[in-house]
C-alpha atoms as a PDB file:
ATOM      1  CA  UNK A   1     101.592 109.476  84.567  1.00  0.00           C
ATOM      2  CA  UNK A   2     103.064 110.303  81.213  1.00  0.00           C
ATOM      3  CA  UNK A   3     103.737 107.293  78.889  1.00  0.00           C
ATOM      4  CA  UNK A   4     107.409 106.266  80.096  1.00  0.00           C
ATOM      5  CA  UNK A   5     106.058 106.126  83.758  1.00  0.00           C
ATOM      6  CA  UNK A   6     103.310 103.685  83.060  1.00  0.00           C
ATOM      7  CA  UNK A   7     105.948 101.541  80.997  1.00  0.00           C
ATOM      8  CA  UNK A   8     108.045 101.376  83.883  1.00  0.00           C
ATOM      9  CA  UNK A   9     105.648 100.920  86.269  1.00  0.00           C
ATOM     10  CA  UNK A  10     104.145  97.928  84.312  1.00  0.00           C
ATOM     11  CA  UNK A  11     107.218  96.371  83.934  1.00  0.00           C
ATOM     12  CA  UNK A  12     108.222  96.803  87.702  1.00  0.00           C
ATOM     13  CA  UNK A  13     106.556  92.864  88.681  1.00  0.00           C
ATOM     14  CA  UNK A  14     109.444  90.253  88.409  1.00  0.00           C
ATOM     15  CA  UNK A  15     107.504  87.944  86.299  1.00  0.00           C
ATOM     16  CA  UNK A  16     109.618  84.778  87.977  1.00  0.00           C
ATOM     17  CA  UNK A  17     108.899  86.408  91.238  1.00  0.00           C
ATOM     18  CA  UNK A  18     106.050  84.287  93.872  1.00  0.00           C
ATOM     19  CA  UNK A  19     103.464  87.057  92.650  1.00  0.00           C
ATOM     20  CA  UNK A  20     104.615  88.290  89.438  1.00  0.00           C
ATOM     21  CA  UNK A  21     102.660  87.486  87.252  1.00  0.00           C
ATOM     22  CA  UNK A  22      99.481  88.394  89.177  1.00  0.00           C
ATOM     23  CA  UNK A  23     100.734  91.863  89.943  1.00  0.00           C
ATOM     24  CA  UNK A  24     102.196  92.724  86.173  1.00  0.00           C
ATOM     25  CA  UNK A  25      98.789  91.215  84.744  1.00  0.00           C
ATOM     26  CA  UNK A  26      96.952  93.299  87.867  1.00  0.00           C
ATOM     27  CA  UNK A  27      98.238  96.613  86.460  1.00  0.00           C
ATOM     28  CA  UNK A  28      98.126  95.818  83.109  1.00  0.00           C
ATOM     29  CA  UNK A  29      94.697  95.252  83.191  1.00  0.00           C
ATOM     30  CA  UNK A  30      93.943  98.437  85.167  1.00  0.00           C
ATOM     31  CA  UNK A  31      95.686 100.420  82.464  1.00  0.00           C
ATOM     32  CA  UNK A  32      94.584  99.136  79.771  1.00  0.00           C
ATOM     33  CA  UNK A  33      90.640  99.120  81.073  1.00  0.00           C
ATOM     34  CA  UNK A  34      90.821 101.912  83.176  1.00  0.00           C
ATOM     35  CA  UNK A  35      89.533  99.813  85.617  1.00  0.00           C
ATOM     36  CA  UNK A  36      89.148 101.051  88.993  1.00  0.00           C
ATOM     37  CA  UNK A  37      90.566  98.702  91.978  1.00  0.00           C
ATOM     38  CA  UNK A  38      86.879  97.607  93.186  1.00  0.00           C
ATOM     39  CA  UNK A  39      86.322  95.770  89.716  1.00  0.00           C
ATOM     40  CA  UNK A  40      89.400  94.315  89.093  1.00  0.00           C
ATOM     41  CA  UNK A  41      89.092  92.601  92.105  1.00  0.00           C
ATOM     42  CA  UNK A  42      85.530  91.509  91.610  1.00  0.00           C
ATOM     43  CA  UNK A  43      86.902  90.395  87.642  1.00  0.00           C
ATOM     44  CA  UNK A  44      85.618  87.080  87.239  1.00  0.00           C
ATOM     45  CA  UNK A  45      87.097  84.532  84.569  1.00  0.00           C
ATOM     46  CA  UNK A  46      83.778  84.724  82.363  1.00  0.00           C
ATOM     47  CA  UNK A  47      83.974  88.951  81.823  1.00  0.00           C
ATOM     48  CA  UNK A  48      87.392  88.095  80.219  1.00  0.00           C
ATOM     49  CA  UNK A  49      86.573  87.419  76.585  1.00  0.00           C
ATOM     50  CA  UNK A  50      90.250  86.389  74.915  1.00  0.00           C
ATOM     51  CA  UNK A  51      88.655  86.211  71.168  1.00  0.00           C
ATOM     52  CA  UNK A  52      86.972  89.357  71.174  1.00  0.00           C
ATOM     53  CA  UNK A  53      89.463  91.049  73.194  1.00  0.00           C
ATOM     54  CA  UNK A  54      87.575  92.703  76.187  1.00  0.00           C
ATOM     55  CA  UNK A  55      86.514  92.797  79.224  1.00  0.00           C
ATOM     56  CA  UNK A  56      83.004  93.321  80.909  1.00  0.00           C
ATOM     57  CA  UNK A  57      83.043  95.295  83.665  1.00  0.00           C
ATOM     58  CA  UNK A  58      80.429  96.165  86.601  1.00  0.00           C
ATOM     59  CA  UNK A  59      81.118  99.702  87.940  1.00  0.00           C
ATOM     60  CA  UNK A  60      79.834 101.654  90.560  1.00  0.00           C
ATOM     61  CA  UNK A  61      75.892 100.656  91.002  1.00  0.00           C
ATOM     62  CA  UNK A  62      76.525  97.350  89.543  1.00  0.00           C
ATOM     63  CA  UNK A  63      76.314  99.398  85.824  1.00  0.00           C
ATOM     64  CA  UNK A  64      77.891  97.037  83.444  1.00  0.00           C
ATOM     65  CA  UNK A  65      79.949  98.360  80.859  1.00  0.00           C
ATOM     66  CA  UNK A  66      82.681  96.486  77.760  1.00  0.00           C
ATOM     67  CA  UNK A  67      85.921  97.763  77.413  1.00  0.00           C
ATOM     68  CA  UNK A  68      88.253  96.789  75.211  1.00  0.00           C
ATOM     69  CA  UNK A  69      91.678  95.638  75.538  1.00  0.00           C
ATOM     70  CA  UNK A  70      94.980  95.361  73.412  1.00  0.00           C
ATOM     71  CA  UNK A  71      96.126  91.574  72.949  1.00  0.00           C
ATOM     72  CA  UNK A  72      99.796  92.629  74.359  1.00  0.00           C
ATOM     73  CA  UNK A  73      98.061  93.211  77.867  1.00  0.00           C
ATOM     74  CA  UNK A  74      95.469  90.479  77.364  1.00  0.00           C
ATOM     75  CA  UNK A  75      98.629  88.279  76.545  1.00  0.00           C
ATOM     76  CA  UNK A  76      99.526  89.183  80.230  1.00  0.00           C
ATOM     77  CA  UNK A  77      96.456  88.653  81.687  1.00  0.00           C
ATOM     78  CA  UNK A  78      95.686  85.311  80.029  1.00  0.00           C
ATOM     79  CA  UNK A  79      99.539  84.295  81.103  1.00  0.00           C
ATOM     80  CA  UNK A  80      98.708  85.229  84.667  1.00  0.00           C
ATOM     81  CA  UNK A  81      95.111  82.949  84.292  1.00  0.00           C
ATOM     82  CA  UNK A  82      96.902  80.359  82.780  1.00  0.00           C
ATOM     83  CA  UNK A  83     100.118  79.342  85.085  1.00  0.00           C
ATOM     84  CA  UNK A  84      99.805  81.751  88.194  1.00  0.00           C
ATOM     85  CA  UNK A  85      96.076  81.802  88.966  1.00  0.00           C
ATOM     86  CA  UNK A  86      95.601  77.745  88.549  1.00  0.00           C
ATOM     87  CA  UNK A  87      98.469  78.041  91.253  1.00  0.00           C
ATOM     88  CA  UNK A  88      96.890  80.199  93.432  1.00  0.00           C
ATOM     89  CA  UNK A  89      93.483  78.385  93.505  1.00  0.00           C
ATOM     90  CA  UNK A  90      94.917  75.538  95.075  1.00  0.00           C
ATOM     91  CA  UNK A  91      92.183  73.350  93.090  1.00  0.00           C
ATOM     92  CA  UNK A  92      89.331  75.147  95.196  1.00  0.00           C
ATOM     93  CA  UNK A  93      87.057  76.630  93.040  1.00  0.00           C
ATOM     94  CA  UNK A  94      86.741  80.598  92.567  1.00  0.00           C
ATOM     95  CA  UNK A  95      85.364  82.299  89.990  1.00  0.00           C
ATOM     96  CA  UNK A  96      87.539  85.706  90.440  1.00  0.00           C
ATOM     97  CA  UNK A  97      90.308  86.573  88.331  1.00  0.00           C
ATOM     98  CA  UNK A  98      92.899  87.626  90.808  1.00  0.00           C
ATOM     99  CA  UNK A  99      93.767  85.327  93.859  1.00  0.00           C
ATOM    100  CA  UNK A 100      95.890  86.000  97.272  1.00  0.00           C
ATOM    101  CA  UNK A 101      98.343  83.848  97.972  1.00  0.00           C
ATOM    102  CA  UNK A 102      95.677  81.274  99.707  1.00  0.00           C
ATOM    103  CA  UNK A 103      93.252  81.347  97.174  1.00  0.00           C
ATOM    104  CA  UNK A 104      90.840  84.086  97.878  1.00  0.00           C
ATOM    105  CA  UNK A 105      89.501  86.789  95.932  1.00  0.00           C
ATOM    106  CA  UNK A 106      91.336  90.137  96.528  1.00  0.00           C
ATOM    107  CA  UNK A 107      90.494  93.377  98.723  1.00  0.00           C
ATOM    108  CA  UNK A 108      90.839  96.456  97.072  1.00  0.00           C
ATOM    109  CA  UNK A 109      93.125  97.515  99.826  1.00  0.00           C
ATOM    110  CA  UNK A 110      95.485  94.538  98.463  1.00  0.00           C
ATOM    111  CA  UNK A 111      95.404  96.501  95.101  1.00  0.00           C
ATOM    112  CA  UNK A 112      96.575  99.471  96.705  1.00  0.00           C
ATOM    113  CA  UNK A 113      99.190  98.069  98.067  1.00  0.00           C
ATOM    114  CA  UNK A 114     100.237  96.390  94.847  1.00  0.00           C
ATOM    115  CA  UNK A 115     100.803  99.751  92.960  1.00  0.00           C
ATOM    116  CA  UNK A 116     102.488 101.742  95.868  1.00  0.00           C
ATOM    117  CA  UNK A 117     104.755  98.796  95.914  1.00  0.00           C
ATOM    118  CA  UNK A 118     105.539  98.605  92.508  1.00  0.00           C
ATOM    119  CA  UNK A 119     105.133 102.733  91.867  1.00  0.00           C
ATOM    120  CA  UNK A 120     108.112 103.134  95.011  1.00  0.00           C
ATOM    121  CA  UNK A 121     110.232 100.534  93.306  1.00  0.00           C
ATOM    122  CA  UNK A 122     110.736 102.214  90.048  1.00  0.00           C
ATOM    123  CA  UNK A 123     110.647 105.718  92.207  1.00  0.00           C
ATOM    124  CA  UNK A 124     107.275 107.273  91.390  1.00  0.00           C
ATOM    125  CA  UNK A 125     106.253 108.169  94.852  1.00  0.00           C
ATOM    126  CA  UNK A 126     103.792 108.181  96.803  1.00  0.00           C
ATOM    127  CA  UNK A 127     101.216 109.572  95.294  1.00  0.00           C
ATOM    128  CA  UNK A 128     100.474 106.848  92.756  1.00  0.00           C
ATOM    129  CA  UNK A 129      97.354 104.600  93.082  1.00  0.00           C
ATOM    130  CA  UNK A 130      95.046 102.674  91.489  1.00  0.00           C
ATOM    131  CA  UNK A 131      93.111 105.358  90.205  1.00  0.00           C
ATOM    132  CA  UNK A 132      96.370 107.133  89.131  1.00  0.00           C
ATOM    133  CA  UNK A 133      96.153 104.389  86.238  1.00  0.00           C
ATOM    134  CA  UNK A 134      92.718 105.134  85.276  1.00  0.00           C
ATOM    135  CA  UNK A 135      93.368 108.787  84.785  1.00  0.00           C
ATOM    136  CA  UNK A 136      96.192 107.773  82.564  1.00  0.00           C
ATOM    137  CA  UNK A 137      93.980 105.885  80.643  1.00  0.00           C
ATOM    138  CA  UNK A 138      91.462 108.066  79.844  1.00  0.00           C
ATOM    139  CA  UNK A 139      94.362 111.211  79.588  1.00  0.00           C
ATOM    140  CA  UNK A 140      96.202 109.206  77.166  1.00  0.00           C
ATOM    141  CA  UNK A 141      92.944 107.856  75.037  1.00  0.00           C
ATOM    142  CA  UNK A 142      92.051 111.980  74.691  1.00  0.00           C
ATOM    143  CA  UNK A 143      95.822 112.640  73.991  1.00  0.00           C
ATOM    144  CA  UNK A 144      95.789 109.743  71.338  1.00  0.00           C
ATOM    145  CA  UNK A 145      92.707 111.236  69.418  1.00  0.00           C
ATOM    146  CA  UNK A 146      89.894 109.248  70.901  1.00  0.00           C
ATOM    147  CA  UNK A 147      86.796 110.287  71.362  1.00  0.00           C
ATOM    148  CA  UNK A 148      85.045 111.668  74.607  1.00  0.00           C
ATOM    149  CA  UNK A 149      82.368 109.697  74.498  1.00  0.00           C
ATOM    150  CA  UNK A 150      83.837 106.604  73.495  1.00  0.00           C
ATOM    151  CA  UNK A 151      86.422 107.353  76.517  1.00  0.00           C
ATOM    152  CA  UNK A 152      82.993 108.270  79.075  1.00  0.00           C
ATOM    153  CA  UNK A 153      81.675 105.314  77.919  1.00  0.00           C
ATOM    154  CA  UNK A 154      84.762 103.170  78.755  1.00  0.00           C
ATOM    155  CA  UNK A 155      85.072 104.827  81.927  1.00  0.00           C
ATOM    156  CA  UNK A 156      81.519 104.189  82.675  1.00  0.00           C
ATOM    157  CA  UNK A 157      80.733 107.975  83.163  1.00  0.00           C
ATOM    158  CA  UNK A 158      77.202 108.751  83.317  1.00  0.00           C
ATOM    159  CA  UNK A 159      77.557 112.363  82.917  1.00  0.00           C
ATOM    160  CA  UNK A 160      80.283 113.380  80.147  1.00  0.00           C
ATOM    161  CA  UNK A 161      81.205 116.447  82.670  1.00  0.00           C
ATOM    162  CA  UNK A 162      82.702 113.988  84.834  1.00  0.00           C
ATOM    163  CA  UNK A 163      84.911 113.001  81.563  1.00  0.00           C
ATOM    164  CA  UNK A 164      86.116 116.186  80.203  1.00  0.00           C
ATOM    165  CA  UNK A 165      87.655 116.520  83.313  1.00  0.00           C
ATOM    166  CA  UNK A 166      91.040 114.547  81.254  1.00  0.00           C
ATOM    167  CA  UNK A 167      90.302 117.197  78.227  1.00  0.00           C
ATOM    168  CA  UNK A 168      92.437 119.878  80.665  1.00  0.00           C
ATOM    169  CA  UNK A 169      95.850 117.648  80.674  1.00  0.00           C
ATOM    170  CA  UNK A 170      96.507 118.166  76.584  1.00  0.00           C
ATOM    171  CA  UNK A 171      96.429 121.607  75.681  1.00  0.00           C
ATOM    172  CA  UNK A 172      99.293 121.888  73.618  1.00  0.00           C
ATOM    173  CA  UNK A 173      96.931 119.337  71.287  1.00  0.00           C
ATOM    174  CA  UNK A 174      93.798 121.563  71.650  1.00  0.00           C
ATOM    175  CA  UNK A 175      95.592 124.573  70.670  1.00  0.00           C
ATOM    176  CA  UNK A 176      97.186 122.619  67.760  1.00  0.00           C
ATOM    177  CA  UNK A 177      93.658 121.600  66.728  1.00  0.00           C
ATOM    178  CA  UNK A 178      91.944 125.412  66.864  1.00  0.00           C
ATOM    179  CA  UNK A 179      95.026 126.435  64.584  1.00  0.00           C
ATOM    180  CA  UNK A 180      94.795 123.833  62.310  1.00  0.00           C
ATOM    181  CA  UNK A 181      90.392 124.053  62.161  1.00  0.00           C
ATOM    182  CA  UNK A 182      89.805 128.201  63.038  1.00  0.00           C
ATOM    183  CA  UNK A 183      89.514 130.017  60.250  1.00  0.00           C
ATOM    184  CA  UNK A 184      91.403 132.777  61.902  1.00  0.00           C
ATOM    185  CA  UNK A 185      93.731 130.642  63.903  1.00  0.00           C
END
Protein backbone atom coordinates (compact mmCIF):
# COMPACT_ATOMS: atom_id res chain seq x y z
CA UNK A 1 0.00 0.00 0.00
CA UNK A 2 1.43 3.38 -0.78
CA UNK A 3 1.41 5.92 2.13
CA UNK A 4 -2.23 7.51 1.67
CA UNK A 5 -3.70 3.89 1.72
CA UNK A 6 -2.23 2.93 5.02
CA UNK A 7 -3.46 6.44 6.42
CA UNK A 8 -6.80 5.64 5.45
CA UNK A 9 -6.85 2.35 6.33
CA UNK A 10 -5.61 3.20 9.91
CA UNK A 11 -8.01 5.66 10.37
CA UNK A 12 -10.96 3.42 9.08
CA UNK A 13 -11.83 2.07 13.16
CA UNK A 14 -14.54 4.45 14.65
CA UNK A 15 -12.67 5.05 17.77
CA UNK A 16 -16.29 5.53 19.75
CA UNK A 17 -17.32 2.41 18.00
CA UNK A 18 -17.81 -1.16 20.55
CA UNK A 19 -14.29 -2.24 19.03
CA UNK A 20 -12.59 0.78 17.96
CA UNK A 21 -10.13 1.25 19.69
CA UNK A 22 -8.88 -2.36 19.64
CA UNK A 23 -9.01 -2.54 15.88
CA UNK A 24 -7.29 1.15 15.14
CA UNK A 25 -4.57 0.20 17.90
CA UNK A 26 -4.59 -3.59 16.13
CA UNK A 27 -3.41 -2.08 12.82
CA UNK A 28 -1.47 0.46 14.08
CA UNK A 29 0.63 -1.75 15.76
CA UNK A 30 0.99 -4.10 12.76
CA UNK A 31 2.22 -1.17 10.72
CA UNK A 32 4.25 0.29 12.68
CA UNK A 33 6.11 -3.24 13.84
CA UNK A 34 5.61 -5.03 10.88
CA UNK A 35 4.19 -7.46 12.91
CA UNK A 36 2.72 -10.40 11.40
CA UNK A 37 -0.98 -11.45 12.67
CA UNK A 38 0.38 -14.62 14.76
CA UNK A 39 2.34 -12.15 17.16
CA UNK A 40 0.13 -9.52 17.56
CA UNK A 41 -2.19 -11.78 18.82
CA UNK A 42 0.18 -13.59 21.11
CA UNK A 43 1.40 -9.58 22.26
CA UNK A 44 1.38 -9.72 25.84
CA UNK A 45 1.19 -6.45 28.09
CA UNK A 46 4.94 -6.96 29.36
CA UNK A 47 6.63 -6.92 25.44
CA UNK A 48 5.03 -3.40 25.32
CA UNK A 49 7.68 -1.12 26.75
CA UNK A 50 5.88 2.64 26.71
CA UNK A 51 9.31 4.45 27.96
CA UNK A 52 11.55 2.99 25.60
CA UNK A 53 9.15 2.88 22.89
CA UNK A 54 9.09 -0.79 21.56
CA UNK A 55 7.90 -3.77 21.39
CA UNK A 56 9.40 -7.37 21.84
CA UNK A 57 8.30 -9.66 19.59
CA UNK A 58 8.51 -13.66 19.24
CA UNK A 59 8.41 -14.64 15.52
CA UNK A 60 8.29 -17.68 13.76
CA UNK A 61 10.35 -20.44 15.96
CA UNK A 62 9.70 -18.55 19.03
CA UNK A 63 12.94 -16.12 17.74
CA UNK A 64 12.57 -13.03 19.75
CA UNK A 65 13.28 -9.91 18.20
CA UNK A 66 12.75 -5.58 19.47
CA UNK A 67 11.21 -3.38 17.23
CA UNK A 68 10.68 -0.09 17.67
CA UNK A 69 7.73 2.01 17.53
CA UNK A 70 6.74 5.78 16.98
CA UNK A 71 4.94 7.32 20.18
CA UNK A 72 1.89 8.51 17.76
CA UNK A 73 1.03 4.67 17.29
CA UNK A 74 2.17 3.70 20.78
CA UNK A 75 -0.23 6.62 21.88
CA UNK A 76 -2.89 4.31 20.20
CA UNK A 77 -1.91 1.29 21.52
CA UNK A 78 -1.49 2.44 25.13
CA UNK A 79 -5.17 4.24 24.61
CA UNK A 80 -6.56 0.91 23.50
CA UNK A 81 -4.66 -0.87 26.89
CA UNK A 82 -5.81 1.73 28.92
CA UNK A 83 -9.85 2.20 28.44
CA UNK A 84 -10.79 -0.63 25.85
CA UNK A 85 -8.71 -3.63 26.95
CA UNK A 86 -9.54 -3.15 30.95
CA UNK A 87 -13.13 -3.36 29.31
CA UNK A 88 -12.70 -6.28 27.52
CA UNK A 89 -11.05 -8.33 30.35
CA UNK A 90 -14.03 -8.25 32.28
CA UNK A 91 -11.65 -8.26 35.53
CA UNK A 92 -10.43 -11.91 34.52
CA UNK A 93 -6.97 -11.93 34.22
CA UNK A 94 -5.07 -12.24 30.71
CA UNK A 95 -1.88 -11.39 29.97
CA UNK A 96 -2.47 -10.72 26.00
CA UNK A 97 -2.70 -7.45 24.56
CA UNK A 98 -5.69 -7.76 22.35
CA UNK A 99 -9.04 -9.22 23.74
CA UNK A 100 -12.45 -10.50 21.90
CA UNK A 101 -15.33 -9.19 22.97
CA UNK A 102 -15.52 -11.92 26.01
CA UNK A 103 -12.21 -11.59 27.14
CA UNK A 104 -10.06 -14.00 25.30
CA UNK A 105 -6.95 -13.72 23.53
CA UNK A 106 -7.42 -13.37 19.71
CA UNK A 107 -7.12 -15.95 16.66
CA UNK A 108 -5.22 -14.85 13.92
CA UNK A 109 -8.18 -15.57 11.76
CA UNK A 110 -9.96 -12.66 13.93
CA UNK A 111 -7.06 -10.41 12.62
CA UNK A 112 -7.85 -11.21 9.23
CA UNK A 113 -11.00 -10.38 9.45
CA UNK A 114 -10.24 -7.08 11.13
CA UNK A 115 -8.24 -5.69 8.09
CA UNK A 116 -10.56 -7.02 5.24
CA UNK A 117 -13.17 -5.25 7.21
CA UNK A 118 -11.59 -2.15 7.61
CA UNK A 119 -9.46 -2.41 4.01
CA UNK A 120 -13.37 -2.90 2.17
CA UNK A 121 -14.63 0.06 4.12
CA UNK A 122 -12.30 2.64 2.86
CA UNK A 123 -12.40 0.55 -0.68
CA UNK A 124 -9.03 -1.20 -0.87
CA UNK A 125 -10.24 -4.58 -1.86
CA UNK A 126 -9.80 -7.64 -1.32
CA UNK A 127 -6.59 -8.33 -1.53
CA UNK A 128 -5.41 -6.58 1.63
CA UNK A 129 -4.27 -8.58 4.73
CA UNK A 130 -2.34 -8.65 7.53
CA UNK A 131 0.74 -9.25 5.88
CA UNK A 132 -0.18 -6.54 3.28
CA UNK A 133 0.87 -4.18 6.33
CA UNK A 134 4.09 -5.77 6.94
CA UNK A 135 5.24 -5.41 3.39
CA UNK A 136 4.38 -1.79 3.70
CA UNK A 137 6.46 -1.55 6.49
CA UNK A 138 9.46 -2.83 5.43
CA UNK A 139 8.74 -1.13 1.56
CA UNK A 140 8.33 2.12 3.15
CA UNK A 141 11.45 1.77 5.82
CA UNK A 142 13.73 0.97 2.34
CA UNK A 143 11.83 3.86 0.55
CA UNK A 144 12.54 6.18 3.64
CA UNK A 145 16.40 5.45 3.58
CA UNK A 146 16.68 2.75 6.16
CA UNK A 147 18.86 0.28 6.18
CA UNK A 148 18.46 -3.46 5.01
CA UNK A 149 19.67 -4.88 7.77
CA UNK A 150 18.23 -2.81 10.29
CA UNK A 151 14.79 -3.50 8.28
CA UNK A 152 15.81 -7.76 8.21
CA UNK A 153 16.42 -7.39 11.58
CA UNK A 154 13.02 -5.77 12.40
CA UNK A 155 11.36 -8.16 10.30
CA UNK A 156 13.08 -10.94 11.98
CA UNK A 157 14.63 -12.26 8.66
CA UNK A 158 17.21 -14.76 9.11
CA UNK A 159 18.49 -14.65 5.69
CA UNK A 160 18.76 -10.92 4.22
CA UNK A 161 17.58 -12.58 0.69
CA UNK A 162 14.31 -12.96 2.16
CA UNK A 163 14.55 -8.95 2.80
CA UNK A 164 15.71 -7.52 -0.37
CA UNK A 165 12.78 -8.90 -1.65
CA UNK A 166 11.10 -4.93 -0.66
CA UNK A 167 14.48 -3.44 -2.43
CA UNK A 168 12.39 -4.21 -6.00
CA UNK A 169 9.27 -1.74 -5.09
CA UNK A 170 11.63 1.70 -5.20
CA UNK A 171 13.46 1.93 -8.24
CA UNK A 172 12.93 5.30 -9.17
CA UNK A 173 15.15 5.83 -5.66
CA UNK A 174 17.83 3.27 -6.72
CA UNK A 175 18.28 4.81 -9.98
CA UNK A 176 18.38 8.26 -8.28
CA UNK A 177 21.10 6.88 -5.99
CA UNK A 178 23.51 5.22 -8.97
CA UNK A 179 23.22 8.81 -10.63
CA UNK A 180 23.93 10.68 -7.81
CA UNK A 181 27.11 7.92 -6.50
CA UNK A 182 28.40 6.39 -10.28
CA UNK A 183 31.02 8.09 -11.47
CA UNK A 184 29.63 7.74 -14.91
CA UNK A 185 26.01 7.99 -14.01
Amino acid sequence: LDREHVEQLLAAPDEHGRMGQRDRAILATMYATGTRAGEVVNLKLADVNAEYQYLRCFGKGSKERIVPMAARDLAVLQKYIDDERVRLAHGKPTNYVFLTKSGNRLSRETVWRIVKKYAARVGLGERISPHTLRHSFATHLLAGGADLRAVQEMLGHVDIATTQIYTHVDKDRLKAIHKRFHPRA
